[in-house]
C-alpha atoms as a PDB file:
ATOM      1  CA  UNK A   1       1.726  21.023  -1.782  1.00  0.00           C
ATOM      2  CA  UNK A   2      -1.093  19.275  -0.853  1.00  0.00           C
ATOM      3  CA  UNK A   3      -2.121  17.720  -3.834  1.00  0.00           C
ATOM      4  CA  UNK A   4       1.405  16.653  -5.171  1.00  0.00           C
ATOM      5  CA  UNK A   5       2.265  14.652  -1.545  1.00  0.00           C
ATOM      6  CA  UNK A   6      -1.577  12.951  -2.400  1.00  0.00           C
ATOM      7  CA  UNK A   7      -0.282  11.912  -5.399  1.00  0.00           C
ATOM      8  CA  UNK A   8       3.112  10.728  -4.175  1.00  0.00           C
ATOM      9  CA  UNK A   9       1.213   8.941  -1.877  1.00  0.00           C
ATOM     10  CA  UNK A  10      -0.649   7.208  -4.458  1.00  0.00           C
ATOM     11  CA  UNK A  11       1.854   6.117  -5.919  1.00  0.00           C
ATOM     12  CA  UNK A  12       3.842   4.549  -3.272  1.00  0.00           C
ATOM     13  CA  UNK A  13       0.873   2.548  -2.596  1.00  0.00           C
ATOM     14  CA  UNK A  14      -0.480   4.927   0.452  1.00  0.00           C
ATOM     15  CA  UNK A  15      -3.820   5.331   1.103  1.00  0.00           C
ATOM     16  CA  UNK A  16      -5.004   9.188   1.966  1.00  0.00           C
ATOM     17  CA  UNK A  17      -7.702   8.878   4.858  1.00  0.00           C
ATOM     18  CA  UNK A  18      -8.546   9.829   8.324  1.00  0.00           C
ATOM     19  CA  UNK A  19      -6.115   7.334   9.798  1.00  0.00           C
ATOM     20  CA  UNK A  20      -3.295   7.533   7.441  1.00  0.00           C
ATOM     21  CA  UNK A  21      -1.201   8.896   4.677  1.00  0.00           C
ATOM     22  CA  UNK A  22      -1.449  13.295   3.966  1.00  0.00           C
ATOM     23  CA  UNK A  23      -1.449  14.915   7.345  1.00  0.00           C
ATOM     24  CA  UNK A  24      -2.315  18.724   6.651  1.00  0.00           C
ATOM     25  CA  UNK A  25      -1.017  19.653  10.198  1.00  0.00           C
ATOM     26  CA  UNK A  26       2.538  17.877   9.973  1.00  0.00           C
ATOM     27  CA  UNK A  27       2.797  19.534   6.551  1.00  0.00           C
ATOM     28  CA  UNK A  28       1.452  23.109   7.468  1.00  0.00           C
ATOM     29  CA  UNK A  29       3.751  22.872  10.755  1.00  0.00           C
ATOM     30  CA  UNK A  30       7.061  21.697   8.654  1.00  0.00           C
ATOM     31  CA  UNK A  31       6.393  24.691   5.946  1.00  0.00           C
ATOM     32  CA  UNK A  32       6.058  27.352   9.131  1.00  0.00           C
ATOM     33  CA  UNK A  33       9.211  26.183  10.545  1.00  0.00           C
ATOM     34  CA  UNK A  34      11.395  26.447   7.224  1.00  0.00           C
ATOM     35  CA  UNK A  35      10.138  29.630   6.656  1.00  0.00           C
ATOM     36  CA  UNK A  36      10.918  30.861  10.063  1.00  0.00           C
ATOM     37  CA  UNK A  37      14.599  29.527   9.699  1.00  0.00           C
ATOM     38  CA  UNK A  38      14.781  31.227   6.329  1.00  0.00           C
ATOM     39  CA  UNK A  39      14.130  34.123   8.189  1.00  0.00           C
ATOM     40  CA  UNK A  40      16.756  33.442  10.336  1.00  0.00           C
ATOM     41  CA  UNK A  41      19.198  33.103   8.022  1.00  0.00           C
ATOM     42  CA  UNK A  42      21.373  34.005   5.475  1.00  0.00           C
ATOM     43  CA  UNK A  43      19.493  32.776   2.630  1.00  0.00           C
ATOM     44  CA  UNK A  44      23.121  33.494   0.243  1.00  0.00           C
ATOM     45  CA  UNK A  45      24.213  30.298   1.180  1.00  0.00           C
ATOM     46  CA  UNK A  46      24.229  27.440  -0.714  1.00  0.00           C
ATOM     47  CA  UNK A  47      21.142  25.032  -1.209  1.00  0.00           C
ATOM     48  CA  UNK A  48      23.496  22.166   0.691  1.00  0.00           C
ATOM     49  CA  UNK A  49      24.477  24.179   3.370  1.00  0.00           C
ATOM     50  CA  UNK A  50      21.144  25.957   4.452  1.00  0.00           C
ATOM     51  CA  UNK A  51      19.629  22.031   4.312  1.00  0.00           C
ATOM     52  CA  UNK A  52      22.596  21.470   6.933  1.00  0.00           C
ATOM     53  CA  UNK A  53      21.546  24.157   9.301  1.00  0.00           C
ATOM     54  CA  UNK A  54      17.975  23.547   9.269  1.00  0.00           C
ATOM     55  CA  UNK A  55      18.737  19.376   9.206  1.00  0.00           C
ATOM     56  CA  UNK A  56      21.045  20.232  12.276  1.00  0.00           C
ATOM     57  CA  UNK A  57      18.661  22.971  14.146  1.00  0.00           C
ATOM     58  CA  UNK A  58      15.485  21.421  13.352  1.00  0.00           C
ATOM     59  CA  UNK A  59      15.707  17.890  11.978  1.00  0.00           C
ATOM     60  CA  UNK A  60      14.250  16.126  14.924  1.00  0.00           C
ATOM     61  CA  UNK A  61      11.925  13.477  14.145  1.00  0.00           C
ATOM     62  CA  UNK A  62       9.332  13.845  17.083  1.00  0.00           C
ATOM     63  CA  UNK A  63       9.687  17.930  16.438  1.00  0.00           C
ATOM     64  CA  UNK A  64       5.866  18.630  16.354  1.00  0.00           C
ATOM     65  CA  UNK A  65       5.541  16.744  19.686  1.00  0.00           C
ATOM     66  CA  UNK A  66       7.182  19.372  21.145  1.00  0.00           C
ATOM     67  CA  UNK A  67       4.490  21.551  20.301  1.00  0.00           C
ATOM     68  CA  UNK A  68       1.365  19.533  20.006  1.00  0.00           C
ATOM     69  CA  UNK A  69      -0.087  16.627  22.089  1.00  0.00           C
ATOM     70  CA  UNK A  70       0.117  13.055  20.362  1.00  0.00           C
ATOM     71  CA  UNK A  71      -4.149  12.881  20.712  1.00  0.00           C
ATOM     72  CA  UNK A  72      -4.375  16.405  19.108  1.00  0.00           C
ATOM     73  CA  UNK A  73      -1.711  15.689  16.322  1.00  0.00           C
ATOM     74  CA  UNK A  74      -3.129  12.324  15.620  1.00  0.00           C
ATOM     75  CA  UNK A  75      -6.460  13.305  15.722  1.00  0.00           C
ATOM     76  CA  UNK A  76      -9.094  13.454  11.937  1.00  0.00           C
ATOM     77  CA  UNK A  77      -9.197  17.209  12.702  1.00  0.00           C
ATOM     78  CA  UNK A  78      -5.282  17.518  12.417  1.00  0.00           C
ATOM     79  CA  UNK A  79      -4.935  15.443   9.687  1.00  0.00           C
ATOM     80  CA  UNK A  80      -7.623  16.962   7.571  1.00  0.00           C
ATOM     81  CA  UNK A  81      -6.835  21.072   8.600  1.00  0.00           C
ATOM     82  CA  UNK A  82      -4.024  22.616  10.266  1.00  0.00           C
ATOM     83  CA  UNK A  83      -4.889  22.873  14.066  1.00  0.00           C
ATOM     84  CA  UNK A  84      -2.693  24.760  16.401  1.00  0.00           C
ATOM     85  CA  UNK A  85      -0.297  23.808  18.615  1.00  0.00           C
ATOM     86  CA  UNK A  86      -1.837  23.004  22.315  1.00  0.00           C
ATOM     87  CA  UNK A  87       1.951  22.711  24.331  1.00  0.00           C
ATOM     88  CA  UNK A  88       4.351  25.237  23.082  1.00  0.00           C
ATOM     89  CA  UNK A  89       3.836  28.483  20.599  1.00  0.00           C
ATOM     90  CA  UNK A  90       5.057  28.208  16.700  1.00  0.00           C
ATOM     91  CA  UNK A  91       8.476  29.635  16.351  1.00  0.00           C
ATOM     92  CA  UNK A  92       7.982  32.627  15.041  1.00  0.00           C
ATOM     93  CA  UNK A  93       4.670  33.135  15.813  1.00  0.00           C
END
């Protein structure tokens, strides 16, 4: 997963740094709470109407700031390896 967003980054004209572009956290956190609603679920349904659900249950954009503080989400660590949350447990978890 990694390695492909790199790439679409790349080609979009991103840049893949400390400060910006591939954020391992974001990405590691989004995979953790798909596969919890999966698990949740009955994964029968359609492609279209399991992206509903999870759109509708989890599709907030400021999500992982419910979970981790802005400084520890934005920090080099975060973007580089997946840190854990410091304000609210992983669903799931």
């Amino acid at each position: 997963m990694r390695e492909r967003i790199q790439r679409y980054n790349i080609v979009c004209g991103v840049v893949n740094s400390e400060t910006s572009g591939y954020h391992e956290t974001i990405t590691q956190f989004y995979l953790k709470v798909i596969v919890y609603f999966l698990e949740q679920h009955d994964v029968s349904q359609s492609i279209d109407q399991l992206a509903e659900s999870l759109i509708q249950a989890w599709g907030n954009r400021n999500l992982p700031l419910s979970y981790y503080s802005k400084d520890r989400l934005m920090s080099k660590e975060a973007r580089q390896h997946w840190v854990e949350p410091d304000l609210a447990r992983m669903p799931g978890a």
